[in-house]
PDB file of N, CA and C in Angstrom:
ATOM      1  N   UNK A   1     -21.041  -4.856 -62.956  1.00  0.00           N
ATOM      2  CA  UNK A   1     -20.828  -5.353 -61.615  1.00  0.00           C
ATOM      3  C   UNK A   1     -21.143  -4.250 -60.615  1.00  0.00           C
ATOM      4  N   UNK A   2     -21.773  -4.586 -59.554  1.00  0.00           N
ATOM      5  CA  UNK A   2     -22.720  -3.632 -58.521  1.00  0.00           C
ATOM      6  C   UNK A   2     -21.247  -3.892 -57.404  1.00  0.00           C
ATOM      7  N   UNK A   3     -20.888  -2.551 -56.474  1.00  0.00           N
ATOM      8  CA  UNK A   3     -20.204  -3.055 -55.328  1.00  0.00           C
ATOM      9  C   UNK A   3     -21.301  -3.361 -54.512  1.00  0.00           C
ATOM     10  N   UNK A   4     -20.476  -4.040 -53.540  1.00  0.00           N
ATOM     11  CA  UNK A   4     -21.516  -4.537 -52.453  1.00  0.00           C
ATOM     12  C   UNK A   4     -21.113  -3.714 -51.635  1.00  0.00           C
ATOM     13  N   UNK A   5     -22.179  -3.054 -50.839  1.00  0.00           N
ATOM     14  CA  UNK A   5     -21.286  -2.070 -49.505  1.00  0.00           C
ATOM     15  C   UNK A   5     -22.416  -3.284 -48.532  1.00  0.00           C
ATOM     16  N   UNK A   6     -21.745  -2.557 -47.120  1.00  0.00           N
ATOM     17  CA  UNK A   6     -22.504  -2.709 -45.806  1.00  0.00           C
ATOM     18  C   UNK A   6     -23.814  -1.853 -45.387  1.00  0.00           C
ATOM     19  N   UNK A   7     -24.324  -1.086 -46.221  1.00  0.00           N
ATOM     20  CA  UNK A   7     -25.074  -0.013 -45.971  1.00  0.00           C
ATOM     21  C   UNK A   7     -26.205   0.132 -44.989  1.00  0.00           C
ATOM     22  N   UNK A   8     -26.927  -1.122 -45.105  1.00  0.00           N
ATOM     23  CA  UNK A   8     -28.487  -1.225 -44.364  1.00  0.00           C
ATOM     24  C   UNK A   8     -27.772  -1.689 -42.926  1.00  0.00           C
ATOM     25  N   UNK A   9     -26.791  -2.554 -42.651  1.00  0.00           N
ATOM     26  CA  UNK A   9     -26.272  -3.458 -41.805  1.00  0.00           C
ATOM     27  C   UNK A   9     -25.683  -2.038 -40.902  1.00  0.00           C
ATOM     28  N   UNK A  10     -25.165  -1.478 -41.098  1.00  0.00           N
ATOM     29  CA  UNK A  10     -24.128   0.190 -40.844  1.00  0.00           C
ATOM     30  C   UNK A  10     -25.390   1.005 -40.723  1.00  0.00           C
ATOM     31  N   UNK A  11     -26.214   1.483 -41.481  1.00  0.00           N
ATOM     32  CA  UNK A  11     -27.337   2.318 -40.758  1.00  0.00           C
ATOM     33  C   UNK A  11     -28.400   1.729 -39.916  1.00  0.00           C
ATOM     34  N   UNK A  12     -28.656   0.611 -39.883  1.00  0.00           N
ATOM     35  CA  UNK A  12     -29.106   0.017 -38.483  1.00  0.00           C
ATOM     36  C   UNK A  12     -28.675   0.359 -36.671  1.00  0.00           C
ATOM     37  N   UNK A  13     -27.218   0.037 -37.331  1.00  0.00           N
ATOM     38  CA  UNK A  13     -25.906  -0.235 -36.006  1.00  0.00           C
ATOM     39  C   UNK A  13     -26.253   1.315 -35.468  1.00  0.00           C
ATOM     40  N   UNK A  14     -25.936   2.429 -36.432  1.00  0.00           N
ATOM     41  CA  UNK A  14     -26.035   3.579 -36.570  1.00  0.00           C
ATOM     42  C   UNK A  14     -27.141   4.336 -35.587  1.00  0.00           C
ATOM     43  N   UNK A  15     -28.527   4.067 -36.588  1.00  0.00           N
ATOM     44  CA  UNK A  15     -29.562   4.655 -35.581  1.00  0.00           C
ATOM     45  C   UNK A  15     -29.667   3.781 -34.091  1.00  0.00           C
ATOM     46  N   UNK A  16     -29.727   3.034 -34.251  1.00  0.00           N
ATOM     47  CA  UNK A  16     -29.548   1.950 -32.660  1.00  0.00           C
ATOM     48  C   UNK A  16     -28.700   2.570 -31.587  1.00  0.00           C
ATOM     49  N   UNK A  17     -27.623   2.857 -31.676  1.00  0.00           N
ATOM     50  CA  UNK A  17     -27.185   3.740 -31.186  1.00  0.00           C
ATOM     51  C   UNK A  17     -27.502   5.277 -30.839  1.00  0.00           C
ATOM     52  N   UNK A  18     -27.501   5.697 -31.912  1.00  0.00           N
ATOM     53  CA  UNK A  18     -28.221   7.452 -31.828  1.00  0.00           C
ATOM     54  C   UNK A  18     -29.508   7.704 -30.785  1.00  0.00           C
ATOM     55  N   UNK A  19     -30.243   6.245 -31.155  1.00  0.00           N
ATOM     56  CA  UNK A  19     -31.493   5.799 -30.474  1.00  0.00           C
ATOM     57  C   UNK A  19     -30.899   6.139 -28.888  1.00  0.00           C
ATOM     58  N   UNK A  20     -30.410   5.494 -28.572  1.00  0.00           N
ATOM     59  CA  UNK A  20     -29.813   5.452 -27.187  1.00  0.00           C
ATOM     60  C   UNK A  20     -29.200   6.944 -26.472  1.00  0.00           C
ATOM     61  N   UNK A  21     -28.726   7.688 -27.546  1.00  0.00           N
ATOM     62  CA  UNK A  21     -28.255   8.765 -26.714  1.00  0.00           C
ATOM     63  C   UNK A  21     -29.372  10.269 -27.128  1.00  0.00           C
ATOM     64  N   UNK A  22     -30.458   9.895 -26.924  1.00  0.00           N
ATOM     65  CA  UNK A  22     -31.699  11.147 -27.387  1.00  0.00           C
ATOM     66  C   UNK A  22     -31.617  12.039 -26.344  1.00  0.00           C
ATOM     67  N   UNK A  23     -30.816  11.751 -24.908  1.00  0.00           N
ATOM     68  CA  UNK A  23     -30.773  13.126 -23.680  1.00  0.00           C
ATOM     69  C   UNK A  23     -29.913  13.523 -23.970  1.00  0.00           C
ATOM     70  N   UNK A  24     -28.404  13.231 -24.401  1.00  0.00           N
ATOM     71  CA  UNK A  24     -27.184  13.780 -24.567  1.00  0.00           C
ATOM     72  C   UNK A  24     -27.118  15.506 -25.444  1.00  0.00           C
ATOM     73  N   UNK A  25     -26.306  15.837 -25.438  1.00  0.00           N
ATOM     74  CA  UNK A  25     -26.317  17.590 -25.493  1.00  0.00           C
ATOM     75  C   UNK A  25     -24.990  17.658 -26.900  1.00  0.00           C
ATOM     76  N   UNK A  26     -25.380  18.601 -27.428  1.00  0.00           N
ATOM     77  CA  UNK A  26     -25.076  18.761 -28.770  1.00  0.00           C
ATOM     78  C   UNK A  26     -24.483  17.611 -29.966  1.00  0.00           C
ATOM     79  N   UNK A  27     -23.152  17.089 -30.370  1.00  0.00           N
ATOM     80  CA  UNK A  27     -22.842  16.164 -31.167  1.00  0.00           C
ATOM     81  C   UNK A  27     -23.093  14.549 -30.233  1.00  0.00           C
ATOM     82  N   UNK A  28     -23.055  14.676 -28.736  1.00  0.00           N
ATOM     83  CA  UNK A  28     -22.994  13.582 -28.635  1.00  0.00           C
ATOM     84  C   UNK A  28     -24.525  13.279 -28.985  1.00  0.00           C
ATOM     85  N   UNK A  29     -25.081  13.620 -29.137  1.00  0.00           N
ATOM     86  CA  UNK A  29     -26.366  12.800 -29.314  1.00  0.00           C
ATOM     87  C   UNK A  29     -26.873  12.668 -30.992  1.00  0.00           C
ATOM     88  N   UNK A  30     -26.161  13.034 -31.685  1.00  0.00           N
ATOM     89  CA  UNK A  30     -26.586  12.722 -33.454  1.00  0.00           C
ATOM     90  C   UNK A  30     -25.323  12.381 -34.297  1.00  0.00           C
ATOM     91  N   UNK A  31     -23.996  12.928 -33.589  1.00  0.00           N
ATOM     92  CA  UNK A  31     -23.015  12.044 -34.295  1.00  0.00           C
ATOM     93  C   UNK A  31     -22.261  10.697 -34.382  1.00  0.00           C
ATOM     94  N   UNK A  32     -22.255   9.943 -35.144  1.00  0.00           N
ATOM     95  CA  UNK A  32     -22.172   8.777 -34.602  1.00  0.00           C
ATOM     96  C   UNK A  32     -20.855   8.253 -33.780  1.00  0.00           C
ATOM     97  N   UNK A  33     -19.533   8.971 -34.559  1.00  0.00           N
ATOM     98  CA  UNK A  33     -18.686   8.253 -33.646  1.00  0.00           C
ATOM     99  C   UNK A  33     -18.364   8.859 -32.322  1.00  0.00           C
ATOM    100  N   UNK A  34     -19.104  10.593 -31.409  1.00  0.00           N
ATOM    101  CA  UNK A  34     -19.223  10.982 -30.525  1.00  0.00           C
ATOM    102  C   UNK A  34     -20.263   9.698 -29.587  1.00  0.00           C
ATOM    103  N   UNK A  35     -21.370   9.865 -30.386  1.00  0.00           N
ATOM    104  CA  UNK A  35     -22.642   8.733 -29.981  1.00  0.00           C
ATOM    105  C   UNK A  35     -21.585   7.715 -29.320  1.00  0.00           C
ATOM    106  N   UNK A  36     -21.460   7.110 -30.066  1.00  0.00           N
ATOM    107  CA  UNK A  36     -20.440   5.640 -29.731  1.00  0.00           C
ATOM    108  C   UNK A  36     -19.501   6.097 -28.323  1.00  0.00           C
ATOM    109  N   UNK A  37     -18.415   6.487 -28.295  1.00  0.00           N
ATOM    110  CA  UNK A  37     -18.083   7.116 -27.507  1.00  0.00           C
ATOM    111  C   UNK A  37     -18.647   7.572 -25.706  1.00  0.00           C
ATOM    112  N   UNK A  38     -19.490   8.681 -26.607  1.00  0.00           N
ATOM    113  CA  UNK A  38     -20.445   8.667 -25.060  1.00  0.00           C
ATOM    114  C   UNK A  38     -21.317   7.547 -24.411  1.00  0.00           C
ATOM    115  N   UNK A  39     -21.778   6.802 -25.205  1.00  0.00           N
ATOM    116  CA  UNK A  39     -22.340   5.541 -24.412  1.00  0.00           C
ATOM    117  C   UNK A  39     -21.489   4.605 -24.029  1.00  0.00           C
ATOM    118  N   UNK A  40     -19.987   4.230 -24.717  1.00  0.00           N
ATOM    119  CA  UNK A  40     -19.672   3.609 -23.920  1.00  0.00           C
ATOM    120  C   UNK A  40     -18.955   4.228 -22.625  1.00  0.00           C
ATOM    121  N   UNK A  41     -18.841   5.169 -22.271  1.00  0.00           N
ATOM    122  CA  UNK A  41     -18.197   5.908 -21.077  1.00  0.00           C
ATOM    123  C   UNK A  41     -19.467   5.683 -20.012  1.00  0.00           C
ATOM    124  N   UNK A  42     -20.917   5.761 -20.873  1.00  0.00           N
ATOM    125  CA  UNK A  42     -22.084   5.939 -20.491  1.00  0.00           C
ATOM    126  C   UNK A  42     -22.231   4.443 -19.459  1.00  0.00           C
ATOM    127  N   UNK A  43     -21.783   3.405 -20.403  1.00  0.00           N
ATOM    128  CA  UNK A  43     -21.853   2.025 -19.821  1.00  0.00           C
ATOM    129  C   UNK A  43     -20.597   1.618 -18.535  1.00  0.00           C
ATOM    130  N   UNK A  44     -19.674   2.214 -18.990  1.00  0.00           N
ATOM    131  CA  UNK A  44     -18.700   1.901 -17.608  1.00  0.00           C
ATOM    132  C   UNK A  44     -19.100   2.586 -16.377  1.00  0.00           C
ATOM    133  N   UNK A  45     -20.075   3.822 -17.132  1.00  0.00           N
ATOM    134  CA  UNK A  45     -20.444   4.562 -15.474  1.00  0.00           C
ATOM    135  C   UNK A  45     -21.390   3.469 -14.766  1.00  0.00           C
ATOM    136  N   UNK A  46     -22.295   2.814 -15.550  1.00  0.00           N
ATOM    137  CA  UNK A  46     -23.216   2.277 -15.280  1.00  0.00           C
ATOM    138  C   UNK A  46     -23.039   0.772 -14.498  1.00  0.00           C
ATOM    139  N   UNK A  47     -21.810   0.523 -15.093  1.00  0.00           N
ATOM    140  CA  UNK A  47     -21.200  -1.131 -15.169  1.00  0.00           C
ATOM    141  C   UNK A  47     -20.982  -0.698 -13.299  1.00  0.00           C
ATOM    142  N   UNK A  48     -20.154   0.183 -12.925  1.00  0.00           N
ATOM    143  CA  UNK A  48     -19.513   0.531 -11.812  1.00  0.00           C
ATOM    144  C   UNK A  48     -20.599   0.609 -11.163  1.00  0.00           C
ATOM    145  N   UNK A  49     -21.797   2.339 -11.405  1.00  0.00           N
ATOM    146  CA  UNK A  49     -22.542   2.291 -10.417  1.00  0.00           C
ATOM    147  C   UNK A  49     -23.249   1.072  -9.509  1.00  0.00           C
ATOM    148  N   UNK A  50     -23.653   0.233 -10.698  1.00  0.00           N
ATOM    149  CA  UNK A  50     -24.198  -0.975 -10.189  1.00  0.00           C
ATOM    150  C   UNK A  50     -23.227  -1.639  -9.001  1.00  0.00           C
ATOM    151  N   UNK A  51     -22.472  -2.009  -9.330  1.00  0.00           N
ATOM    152  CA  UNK A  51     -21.465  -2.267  -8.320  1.00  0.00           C
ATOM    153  C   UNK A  51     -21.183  -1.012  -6.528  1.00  0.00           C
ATOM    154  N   UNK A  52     -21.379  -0.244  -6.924  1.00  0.00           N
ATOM    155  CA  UNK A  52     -20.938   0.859  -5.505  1.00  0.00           C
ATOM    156  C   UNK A  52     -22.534   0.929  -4.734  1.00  0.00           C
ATOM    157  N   UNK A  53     -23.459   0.588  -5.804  1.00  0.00           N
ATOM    158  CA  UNK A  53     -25.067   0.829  -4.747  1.00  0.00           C
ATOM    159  C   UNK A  53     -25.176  -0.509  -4.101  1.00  0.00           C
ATOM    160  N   UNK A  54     -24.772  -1.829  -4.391  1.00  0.00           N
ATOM    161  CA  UNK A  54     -24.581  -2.776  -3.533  1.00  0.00           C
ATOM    162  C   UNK A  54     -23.681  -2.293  -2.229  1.00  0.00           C
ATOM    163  N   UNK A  55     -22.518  -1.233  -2.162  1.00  0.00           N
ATOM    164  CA  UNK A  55     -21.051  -1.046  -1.075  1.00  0.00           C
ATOM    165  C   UNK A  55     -22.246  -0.072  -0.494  1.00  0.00           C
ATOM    166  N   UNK A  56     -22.839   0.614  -1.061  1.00  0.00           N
ATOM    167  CA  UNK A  56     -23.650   2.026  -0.359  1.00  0.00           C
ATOM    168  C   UNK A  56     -24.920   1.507   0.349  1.00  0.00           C
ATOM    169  N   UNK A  57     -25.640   0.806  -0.068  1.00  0.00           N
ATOM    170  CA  UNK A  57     -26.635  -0.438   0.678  1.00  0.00           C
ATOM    171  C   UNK A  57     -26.075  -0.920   1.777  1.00  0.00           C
ATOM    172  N   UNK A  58     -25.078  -1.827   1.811  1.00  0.00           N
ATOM    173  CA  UNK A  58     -24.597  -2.409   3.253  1.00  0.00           C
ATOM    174  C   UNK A  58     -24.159  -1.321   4.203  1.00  0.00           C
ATOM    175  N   UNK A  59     -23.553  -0.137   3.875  1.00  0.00           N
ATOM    176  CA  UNK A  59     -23.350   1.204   4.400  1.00  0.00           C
ATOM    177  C   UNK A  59     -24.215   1.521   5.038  1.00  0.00           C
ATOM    178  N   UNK A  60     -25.810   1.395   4.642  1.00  0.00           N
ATOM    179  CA  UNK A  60     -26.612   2.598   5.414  1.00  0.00           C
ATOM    180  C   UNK A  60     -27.289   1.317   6.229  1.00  0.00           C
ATOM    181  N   UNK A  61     -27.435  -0.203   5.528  1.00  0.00           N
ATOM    182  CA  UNK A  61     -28.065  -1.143   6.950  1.00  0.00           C
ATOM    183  C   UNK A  61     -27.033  -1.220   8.020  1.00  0.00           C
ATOM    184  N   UNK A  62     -25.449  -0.940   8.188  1.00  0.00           N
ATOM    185  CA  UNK A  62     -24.928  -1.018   9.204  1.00  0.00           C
ATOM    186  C   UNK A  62     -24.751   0.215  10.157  1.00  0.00           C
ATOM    187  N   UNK A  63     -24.835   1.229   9.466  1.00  0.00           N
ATOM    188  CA  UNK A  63     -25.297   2.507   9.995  1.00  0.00           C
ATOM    189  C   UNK A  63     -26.925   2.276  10.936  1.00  0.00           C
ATOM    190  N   UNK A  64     -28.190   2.493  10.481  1.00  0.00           N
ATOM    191  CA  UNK A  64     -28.950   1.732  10.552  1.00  0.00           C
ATOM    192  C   UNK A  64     -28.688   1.154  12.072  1.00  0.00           C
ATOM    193  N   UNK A  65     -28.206   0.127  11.841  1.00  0.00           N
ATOM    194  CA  UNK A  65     -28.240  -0.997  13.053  1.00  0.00           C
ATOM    195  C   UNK A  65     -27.245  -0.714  14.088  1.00  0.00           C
ATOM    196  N   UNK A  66     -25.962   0.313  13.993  1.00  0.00           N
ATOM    197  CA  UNK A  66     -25.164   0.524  14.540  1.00  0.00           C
ATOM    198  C   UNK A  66     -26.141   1.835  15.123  1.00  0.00           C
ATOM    199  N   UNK A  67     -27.087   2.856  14.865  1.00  0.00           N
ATOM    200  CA  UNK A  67     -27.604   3.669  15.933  1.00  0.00           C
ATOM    201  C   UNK A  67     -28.767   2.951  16.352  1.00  0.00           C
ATOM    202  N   UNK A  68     -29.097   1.818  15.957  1.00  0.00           N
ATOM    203  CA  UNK A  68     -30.432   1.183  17.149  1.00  0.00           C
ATOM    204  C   UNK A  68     -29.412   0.555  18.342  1.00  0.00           C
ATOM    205  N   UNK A  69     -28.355  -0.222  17.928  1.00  0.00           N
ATOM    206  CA  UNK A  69     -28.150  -0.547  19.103  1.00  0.00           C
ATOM    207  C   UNK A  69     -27.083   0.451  20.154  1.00  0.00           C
ATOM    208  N   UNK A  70     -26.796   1.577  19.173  1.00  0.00           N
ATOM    209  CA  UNK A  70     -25.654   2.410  19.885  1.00  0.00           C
ATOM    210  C   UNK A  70     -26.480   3.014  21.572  1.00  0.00           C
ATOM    211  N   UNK A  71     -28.033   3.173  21.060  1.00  0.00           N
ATOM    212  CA  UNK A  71     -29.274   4.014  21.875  1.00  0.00           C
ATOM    213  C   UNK A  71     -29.557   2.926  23.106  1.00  0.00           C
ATOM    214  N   UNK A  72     -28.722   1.086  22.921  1.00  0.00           N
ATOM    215  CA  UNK A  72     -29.009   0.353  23.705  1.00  0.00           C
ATOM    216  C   UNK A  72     -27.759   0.220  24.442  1.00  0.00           C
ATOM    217  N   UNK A  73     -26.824   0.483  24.352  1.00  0.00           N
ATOM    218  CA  UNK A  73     -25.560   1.066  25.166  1.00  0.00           C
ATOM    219  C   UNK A  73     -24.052  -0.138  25.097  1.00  0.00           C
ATOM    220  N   UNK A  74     -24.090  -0.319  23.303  1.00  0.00           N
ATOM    221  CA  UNK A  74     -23.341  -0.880  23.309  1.00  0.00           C
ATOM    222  C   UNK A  74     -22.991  -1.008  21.980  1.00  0.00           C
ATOM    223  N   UNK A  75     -22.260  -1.494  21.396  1.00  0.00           N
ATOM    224  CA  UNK A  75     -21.194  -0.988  19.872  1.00  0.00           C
ATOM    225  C   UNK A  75     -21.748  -2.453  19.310  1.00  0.00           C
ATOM    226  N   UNK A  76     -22.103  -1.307  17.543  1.00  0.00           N
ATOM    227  CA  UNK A  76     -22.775  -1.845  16.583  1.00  0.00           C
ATOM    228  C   UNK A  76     -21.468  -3.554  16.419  1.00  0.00           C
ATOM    229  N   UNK A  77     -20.199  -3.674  16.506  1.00  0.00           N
ATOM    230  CA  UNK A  77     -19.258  -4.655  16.585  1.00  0.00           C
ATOM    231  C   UNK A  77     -19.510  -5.516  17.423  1.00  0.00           C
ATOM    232  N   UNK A  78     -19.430  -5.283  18.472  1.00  0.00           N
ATOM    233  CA  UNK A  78     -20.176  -6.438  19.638  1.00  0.00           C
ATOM    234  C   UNK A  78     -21.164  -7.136  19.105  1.00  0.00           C
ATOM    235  N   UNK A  79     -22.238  -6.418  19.125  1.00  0.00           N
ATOM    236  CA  UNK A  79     -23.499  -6.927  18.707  1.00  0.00           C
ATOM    237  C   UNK A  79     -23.337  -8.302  17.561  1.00  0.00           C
ATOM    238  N   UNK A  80     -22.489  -7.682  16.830  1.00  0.00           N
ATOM    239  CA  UNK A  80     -22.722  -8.590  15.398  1.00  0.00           C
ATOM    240  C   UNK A  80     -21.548  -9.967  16.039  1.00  0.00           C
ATOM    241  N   UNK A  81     -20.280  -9.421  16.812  1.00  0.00           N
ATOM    242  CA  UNK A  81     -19.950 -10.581  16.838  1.00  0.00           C
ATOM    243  C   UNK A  81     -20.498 -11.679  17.676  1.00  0.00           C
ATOM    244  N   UNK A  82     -21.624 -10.936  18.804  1.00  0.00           N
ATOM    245  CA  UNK A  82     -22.020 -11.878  19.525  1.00  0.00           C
ATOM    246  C   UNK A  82     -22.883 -12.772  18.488  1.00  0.00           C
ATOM    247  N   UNK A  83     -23.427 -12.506  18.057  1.00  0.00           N
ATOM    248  CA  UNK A  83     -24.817 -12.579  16.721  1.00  0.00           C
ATOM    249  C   UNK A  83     -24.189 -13.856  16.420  1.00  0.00           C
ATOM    250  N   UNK A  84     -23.074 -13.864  15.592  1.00  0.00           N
ATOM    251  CA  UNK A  84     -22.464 -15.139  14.542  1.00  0.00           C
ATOM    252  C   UNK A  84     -21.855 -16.062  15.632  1.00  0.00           C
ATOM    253  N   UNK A  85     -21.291 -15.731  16.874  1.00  0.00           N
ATOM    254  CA  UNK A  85     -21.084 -16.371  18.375  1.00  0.00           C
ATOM    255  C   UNK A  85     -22.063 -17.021  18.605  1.00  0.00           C
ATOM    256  N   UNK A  86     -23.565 -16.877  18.318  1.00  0.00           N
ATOM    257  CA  UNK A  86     -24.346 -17.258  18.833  1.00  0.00           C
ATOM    258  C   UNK A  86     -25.600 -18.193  17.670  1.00  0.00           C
ATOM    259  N   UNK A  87     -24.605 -17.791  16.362  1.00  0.00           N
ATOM    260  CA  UNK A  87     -24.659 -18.588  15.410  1.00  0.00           C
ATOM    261  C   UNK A  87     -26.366 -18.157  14.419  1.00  0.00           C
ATOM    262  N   UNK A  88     -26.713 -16.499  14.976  1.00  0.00           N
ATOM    263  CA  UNK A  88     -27.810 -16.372  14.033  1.00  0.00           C
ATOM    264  C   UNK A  88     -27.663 -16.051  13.056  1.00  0.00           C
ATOM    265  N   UNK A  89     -28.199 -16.667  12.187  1.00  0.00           N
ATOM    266  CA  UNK A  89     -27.669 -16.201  10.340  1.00  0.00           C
ATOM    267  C   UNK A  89     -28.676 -15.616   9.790  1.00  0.00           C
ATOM    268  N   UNK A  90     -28.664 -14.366  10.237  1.00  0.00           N
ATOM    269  CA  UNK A  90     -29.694 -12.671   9.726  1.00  0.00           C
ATOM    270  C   UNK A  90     -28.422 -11.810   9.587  1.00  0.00           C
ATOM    271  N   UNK A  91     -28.532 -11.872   7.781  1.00  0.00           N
ATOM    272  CA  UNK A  91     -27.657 -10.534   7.449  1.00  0.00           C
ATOM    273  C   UNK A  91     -28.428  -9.261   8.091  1.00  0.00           C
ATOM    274  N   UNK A  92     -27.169  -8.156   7.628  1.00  0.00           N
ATOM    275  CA  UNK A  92     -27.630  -7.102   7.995  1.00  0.00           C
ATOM    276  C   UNK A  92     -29.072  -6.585   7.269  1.00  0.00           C
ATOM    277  N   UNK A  93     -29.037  -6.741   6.025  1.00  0.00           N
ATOM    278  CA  UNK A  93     -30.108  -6.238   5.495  1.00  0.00           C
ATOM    279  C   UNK A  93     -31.723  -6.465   6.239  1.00  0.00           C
ATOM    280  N   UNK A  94     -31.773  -7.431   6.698  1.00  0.00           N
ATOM    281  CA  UNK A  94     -32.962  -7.968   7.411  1.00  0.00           C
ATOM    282  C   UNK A  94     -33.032  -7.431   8.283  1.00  0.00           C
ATOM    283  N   UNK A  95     -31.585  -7.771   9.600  1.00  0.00           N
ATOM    284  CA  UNK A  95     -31.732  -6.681  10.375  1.00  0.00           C
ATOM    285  C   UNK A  95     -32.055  -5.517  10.290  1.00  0.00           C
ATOM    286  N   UNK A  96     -31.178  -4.724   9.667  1.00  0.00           N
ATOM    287  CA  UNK A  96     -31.631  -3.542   9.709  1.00  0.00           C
ATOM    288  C   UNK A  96     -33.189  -2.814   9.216  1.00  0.00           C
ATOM    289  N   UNK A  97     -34.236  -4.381   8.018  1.00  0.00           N
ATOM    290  CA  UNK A  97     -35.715  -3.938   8.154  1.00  0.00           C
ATOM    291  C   UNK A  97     -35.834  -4.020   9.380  1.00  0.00           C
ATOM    292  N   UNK A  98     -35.858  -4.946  10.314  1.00  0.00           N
ATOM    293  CA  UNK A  98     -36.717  -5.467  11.503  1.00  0.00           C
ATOM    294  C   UNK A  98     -36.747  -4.360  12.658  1.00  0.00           C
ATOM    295  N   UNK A  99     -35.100  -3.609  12.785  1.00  0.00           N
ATOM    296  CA  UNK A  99     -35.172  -2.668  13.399  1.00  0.00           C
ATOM    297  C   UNK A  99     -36.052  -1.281  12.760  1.00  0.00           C
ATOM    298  N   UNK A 100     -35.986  -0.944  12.207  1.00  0.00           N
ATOM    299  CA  UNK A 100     -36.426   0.242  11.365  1.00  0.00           C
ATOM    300  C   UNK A 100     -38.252   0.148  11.293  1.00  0.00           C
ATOM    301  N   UNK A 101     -38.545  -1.466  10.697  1.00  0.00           N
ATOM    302  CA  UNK A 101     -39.932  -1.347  10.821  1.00  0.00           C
ATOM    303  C   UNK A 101     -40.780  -2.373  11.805  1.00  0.00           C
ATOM    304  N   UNK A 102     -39.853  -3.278  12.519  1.00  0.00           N
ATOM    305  CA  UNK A 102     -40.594  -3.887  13.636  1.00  0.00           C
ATOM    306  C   UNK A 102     -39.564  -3.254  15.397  1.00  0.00           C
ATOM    307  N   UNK A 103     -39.205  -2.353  15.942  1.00  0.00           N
ATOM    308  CA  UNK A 103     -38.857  -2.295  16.408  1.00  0.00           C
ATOM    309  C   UNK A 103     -39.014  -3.093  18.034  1.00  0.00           C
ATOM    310  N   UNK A 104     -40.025  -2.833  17.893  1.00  0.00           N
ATOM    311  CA  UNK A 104     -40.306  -4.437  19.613  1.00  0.00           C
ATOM    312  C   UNK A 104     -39.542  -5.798  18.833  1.00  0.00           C
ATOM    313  N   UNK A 105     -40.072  -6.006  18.282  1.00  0.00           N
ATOM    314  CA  UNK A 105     -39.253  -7.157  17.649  1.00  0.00           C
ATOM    315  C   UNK A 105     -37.920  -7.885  17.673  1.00  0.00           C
ATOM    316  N   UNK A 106     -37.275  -6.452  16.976  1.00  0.00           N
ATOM    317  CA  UNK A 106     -36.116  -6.290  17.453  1.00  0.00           C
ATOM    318  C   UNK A 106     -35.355  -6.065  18.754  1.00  0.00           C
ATOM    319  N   UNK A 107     -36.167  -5.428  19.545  1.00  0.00           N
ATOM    320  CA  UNK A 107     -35.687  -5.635  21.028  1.00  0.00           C
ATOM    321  C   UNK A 107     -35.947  -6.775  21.541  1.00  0.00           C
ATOM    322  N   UNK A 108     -36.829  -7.652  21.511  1.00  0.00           N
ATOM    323  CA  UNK A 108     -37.001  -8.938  22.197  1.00  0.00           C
ATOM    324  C   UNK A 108     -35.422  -9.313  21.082  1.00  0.00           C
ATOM    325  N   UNK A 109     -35.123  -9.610  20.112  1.00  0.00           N
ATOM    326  CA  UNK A 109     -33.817 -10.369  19.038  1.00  0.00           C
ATOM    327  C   UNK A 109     -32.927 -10.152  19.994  1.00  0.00           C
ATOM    328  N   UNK A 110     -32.838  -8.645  20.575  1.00  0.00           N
ATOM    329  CA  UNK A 110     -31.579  -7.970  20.546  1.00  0.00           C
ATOM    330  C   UNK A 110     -31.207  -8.695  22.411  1.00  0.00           C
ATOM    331  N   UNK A 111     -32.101  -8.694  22.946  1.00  0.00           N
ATOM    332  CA  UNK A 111     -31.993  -9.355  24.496  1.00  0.00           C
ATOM    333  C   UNK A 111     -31.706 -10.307  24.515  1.00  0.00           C
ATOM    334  N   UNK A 112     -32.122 -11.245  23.095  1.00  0.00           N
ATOM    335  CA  UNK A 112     -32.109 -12.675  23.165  1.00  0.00           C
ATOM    336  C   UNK A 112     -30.620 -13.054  23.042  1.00  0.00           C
ATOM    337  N   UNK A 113     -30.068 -12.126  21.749  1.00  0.00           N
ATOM    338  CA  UNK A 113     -28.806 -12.442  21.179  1.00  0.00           C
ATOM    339  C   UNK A 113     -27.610 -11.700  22.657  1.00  0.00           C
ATOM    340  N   UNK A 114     -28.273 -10.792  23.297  1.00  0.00           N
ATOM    341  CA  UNK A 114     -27.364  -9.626  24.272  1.00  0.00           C
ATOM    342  C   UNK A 114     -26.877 -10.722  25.695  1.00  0.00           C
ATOM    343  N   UNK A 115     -28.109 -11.493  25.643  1.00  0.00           N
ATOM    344  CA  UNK A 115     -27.591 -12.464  27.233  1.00  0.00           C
ATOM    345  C   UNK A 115     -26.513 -12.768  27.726  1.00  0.00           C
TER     346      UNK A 115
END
């Protein structure tokens, strides 16, 4: 009678992993249960970052749009509440292209929405 191990199934899992951590610096990158370990710490960094570059994105279009219109003599808050007051539905992100790369553009928006 032969035991049966897991062997091929376990060195698959194994290199697949190892595979994944080839930048990592001394055991984490060839031992397996360091390996394991560091990638998943690797993945919660990742799980999160994804999440904070969406918070850091809306950050720099309201920044962004808060010094185009700060230079027009009036607070990036106003602006936006007149905006949804006036019922235009342009997130910031747009805004803040239109200012940045159509700027006339945006000044005719900004007079229209400022009346």
């Amino acid at each position: 009678m032969v035991r049966v191990t897991n062997w091929l199934q376990r060195q698959r899992r194994h290199k697949r992993f190892v595979a994944q951590a080839t930048w990592f610096r001394l055991g984490r990158k060839n031992l397996y249960k360091q390996v394991r370990l560091a990638l998943v710490k690797q993945w919660q960094h990742a799980y999160e970052s994804r999440r904070l570059k969406k918070r850091d994105f809306r950050r720099l279009w309201i920044e962004r749009l808060s010094a185009v219109v700060r230079e027009k003599g009036w607070k990036y808050s106003v602006f936006v509440n007149t905006m949804y007051n006036k019922d235009v539905k342009l997130d910031r992100k747009v805004l803040s292209n239109i200012a940045v790369a159509f700027p006339v553009v945006f000044d005719k928006m900004y007079d229209e929405i400022m009346k």
